[in-house]
N, C-alpha and C. Protein backbone atom coordinates (compact mmCIF):
# COMPACT_ATOMS: atom_id res chain seq x y z
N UNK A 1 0.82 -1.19 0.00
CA UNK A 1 0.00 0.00 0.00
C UNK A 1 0.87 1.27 0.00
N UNK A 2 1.90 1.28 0.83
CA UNK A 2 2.68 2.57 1.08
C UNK A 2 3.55 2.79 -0.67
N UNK A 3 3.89 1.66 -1.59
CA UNK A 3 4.52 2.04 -2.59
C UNK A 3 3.09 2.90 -3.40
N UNK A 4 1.73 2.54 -3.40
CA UNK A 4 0.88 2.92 -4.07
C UNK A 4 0.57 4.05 -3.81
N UNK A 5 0.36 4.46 -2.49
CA UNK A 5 0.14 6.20 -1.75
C UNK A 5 1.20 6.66 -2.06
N UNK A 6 2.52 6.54 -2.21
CA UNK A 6 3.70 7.37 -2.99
C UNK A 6 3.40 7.47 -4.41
N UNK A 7 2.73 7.19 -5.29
CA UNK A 7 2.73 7.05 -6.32
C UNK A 7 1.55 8.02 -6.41
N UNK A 8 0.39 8.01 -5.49
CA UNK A 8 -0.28 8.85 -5.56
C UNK A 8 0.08 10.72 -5.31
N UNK A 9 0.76 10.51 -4.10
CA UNK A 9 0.79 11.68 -3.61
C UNK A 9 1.94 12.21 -4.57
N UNK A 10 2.93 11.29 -5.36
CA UNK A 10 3.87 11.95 -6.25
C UNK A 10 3.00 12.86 -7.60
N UNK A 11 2.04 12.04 -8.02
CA UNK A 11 0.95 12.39 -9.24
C UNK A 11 0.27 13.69 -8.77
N UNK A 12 -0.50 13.62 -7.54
CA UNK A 12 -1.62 15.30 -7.11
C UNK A 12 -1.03 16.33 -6.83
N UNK A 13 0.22 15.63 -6.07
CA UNK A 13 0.84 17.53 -5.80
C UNK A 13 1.78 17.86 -7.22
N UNK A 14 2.01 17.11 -7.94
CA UNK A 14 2.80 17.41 -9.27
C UNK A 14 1.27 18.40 -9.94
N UNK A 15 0.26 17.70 -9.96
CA UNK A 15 -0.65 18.24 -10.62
C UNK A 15 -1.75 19.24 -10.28
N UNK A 16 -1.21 19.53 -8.66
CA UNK A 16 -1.86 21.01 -7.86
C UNK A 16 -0.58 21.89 -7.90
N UNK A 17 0.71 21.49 -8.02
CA UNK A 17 1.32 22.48 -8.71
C UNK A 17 1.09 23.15 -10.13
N UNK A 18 1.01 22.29 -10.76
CA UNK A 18 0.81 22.86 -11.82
C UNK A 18 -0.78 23.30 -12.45
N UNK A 19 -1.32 23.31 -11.55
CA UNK A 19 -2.77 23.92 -11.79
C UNK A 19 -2.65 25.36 -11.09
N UNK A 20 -1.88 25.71 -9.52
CA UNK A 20 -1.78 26.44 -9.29
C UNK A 20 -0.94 28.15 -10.04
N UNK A 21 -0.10 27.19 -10.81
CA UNK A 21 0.65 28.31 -11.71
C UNK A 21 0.04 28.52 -12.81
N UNK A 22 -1.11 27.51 -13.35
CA UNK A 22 -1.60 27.78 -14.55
C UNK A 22 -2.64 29.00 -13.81
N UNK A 23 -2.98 29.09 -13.24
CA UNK A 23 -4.19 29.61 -12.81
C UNK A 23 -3.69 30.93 -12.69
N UNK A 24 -2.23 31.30 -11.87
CA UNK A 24 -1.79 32.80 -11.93
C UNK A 24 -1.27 33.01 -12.74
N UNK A 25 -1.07 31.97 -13.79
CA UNK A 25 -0.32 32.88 -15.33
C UNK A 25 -1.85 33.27 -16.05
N UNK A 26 -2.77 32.56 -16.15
CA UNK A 26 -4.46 33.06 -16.68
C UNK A 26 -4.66 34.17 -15.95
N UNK A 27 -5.12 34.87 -14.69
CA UNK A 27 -5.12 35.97 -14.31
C UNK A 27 -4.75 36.66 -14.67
N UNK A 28 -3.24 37.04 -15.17
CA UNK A 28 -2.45 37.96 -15.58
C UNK A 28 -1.54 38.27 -14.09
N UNK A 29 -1.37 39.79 -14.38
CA UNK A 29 -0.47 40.52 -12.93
C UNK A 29 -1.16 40.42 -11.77
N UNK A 30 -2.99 39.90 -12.03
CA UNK A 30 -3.37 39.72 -10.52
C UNK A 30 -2.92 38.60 -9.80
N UNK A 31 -2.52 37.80 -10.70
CA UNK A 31 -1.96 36.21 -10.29
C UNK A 31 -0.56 36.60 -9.06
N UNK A 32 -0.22 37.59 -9.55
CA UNK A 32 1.19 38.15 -8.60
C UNK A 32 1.23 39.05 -7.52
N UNK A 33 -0.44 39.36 -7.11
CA UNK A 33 -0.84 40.28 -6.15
C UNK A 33 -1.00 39.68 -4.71
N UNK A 34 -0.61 40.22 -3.95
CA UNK A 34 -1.10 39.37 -2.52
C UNK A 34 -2.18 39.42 -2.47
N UNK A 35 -3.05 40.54 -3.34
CA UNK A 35 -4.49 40.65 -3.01
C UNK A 35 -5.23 39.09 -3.90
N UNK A 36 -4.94 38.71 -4.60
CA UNK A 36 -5.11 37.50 -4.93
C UNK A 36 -5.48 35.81 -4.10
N UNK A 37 -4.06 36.19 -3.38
CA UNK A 37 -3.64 35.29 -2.41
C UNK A 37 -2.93 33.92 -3.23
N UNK A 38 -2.66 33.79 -4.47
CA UNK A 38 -1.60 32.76 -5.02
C UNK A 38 -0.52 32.77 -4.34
N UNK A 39 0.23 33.85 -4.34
CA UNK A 39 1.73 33.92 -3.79
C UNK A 39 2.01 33.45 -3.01
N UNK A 40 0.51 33.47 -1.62
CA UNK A 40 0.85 32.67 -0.35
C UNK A 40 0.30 31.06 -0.80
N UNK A 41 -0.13 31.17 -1.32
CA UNK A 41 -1.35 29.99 -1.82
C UNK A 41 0.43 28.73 -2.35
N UNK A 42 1.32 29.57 -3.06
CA UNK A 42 2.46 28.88 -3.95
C UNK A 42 3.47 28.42 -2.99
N UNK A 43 3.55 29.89 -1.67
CA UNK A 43 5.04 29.69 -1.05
C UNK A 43 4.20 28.43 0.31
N UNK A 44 3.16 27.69 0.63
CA UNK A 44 2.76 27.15 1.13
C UNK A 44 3.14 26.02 0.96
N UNK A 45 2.41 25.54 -0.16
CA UNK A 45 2.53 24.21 -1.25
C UNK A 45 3.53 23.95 -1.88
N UNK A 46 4.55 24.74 -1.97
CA UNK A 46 5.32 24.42 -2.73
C UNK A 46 6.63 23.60 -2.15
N UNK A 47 6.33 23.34 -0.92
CA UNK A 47 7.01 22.15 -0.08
C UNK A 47 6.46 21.09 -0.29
N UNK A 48 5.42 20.71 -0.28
CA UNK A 48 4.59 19.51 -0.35
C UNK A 48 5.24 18.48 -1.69
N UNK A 49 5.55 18.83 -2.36
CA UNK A 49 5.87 17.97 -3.85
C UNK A 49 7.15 16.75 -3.04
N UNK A 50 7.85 18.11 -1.97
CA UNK A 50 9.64 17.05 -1.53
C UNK A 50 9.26 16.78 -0.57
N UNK A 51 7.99 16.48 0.39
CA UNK A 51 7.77 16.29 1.96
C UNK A 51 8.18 14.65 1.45
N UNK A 52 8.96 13.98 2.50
CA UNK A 52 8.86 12.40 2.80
C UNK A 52 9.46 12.09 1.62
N UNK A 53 10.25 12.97 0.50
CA UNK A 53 10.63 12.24 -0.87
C UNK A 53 10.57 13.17 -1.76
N UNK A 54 11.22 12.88 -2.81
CA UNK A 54 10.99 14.30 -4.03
C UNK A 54 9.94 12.93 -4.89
N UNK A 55 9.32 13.88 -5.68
CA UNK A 55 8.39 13.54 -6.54
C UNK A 55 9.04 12.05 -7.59
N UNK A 56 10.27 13.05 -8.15
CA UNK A 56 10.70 11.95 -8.79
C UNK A 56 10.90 10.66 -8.34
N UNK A 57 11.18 10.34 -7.63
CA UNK A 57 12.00 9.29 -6.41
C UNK A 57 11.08 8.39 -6.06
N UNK A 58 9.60 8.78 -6.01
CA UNK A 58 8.98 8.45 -5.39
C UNK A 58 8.00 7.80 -6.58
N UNK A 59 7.90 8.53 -7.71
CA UNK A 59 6.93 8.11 -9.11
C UNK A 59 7.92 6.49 -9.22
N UNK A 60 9.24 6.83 -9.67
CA UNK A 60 10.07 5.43 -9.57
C UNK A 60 9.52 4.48 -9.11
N UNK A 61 9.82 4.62 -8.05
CA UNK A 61 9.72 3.49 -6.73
C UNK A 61 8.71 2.81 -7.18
N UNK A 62 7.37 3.69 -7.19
CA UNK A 62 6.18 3.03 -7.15
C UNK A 62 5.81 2.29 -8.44
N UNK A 63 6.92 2.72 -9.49
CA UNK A 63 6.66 2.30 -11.07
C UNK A 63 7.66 1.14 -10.92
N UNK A 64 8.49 0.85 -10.08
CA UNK A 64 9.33 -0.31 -10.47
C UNK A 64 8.54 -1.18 -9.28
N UNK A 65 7.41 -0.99 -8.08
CA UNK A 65 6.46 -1.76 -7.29
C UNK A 65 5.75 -2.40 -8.42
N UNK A 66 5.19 -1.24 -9.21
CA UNK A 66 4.06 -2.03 -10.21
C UNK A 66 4.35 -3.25 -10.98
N UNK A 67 5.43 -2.53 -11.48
CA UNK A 67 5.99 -3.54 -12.90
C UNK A 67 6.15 -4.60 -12.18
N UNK A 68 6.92 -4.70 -11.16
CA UNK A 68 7.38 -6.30 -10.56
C UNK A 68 6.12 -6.85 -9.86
N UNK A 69 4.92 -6.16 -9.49
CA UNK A 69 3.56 -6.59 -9.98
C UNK A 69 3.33 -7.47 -10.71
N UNK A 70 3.32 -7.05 -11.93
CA UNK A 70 2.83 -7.05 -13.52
C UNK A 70 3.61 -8.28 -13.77
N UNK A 71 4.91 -8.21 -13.25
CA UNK A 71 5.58 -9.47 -13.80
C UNK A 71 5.12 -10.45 -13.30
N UNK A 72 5.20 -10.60 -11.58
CA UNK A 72 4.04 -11.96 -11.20
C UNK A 72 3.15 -12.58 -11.53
C-alpha cells in the first residue's frame, strides 16, 4: 500500500502544482498580487511535492512496485 500512496501523492501535488501556476499565469499581474492570495497559496505548497521524498524518487519506486507486480 505505502509504494501505491507514494505514487499517488507523487501524481496530485505534481498536478496542484501545476494547476496552481496555470491559474496565476491566466489571471495575468493579478496572479502576482497578494491581493489575490496565489503567492501565499504557492510559497505554502510548494514544499509539499519534496515532503517524505521528491516527486521523482517516489513516481520510480512506485513504477518499479508495479511492474514487478505485472511481472508476477
Amino acid at each position: 500500500m505505502h509504494h501505491i500512496s507514494s505514487g499517488f501523492k507523487s501524481i496530485f501535488t505534481q498536478i496542484t502544482m501545476d494547476a496552481i501556476g496555470k491559474i496565476r499565469l491566466s489571471i495575468g499581474g493579478a496572479g502576482f498580487s497578494g491581493w489575490s492570495g496565489l503567492p501565499y497559496l504557492i510559497e505554502d505548497f510548494s514544499a509539499v511535492p519534496t515532503f517524505e521524498g521528491d516527486n521523482t524518487v517516489m513516481a520510480q519506486e512506485s513504477a518499479k512496485y508495479l511492474l514487478k507486480l505485472y511481472k508476477r
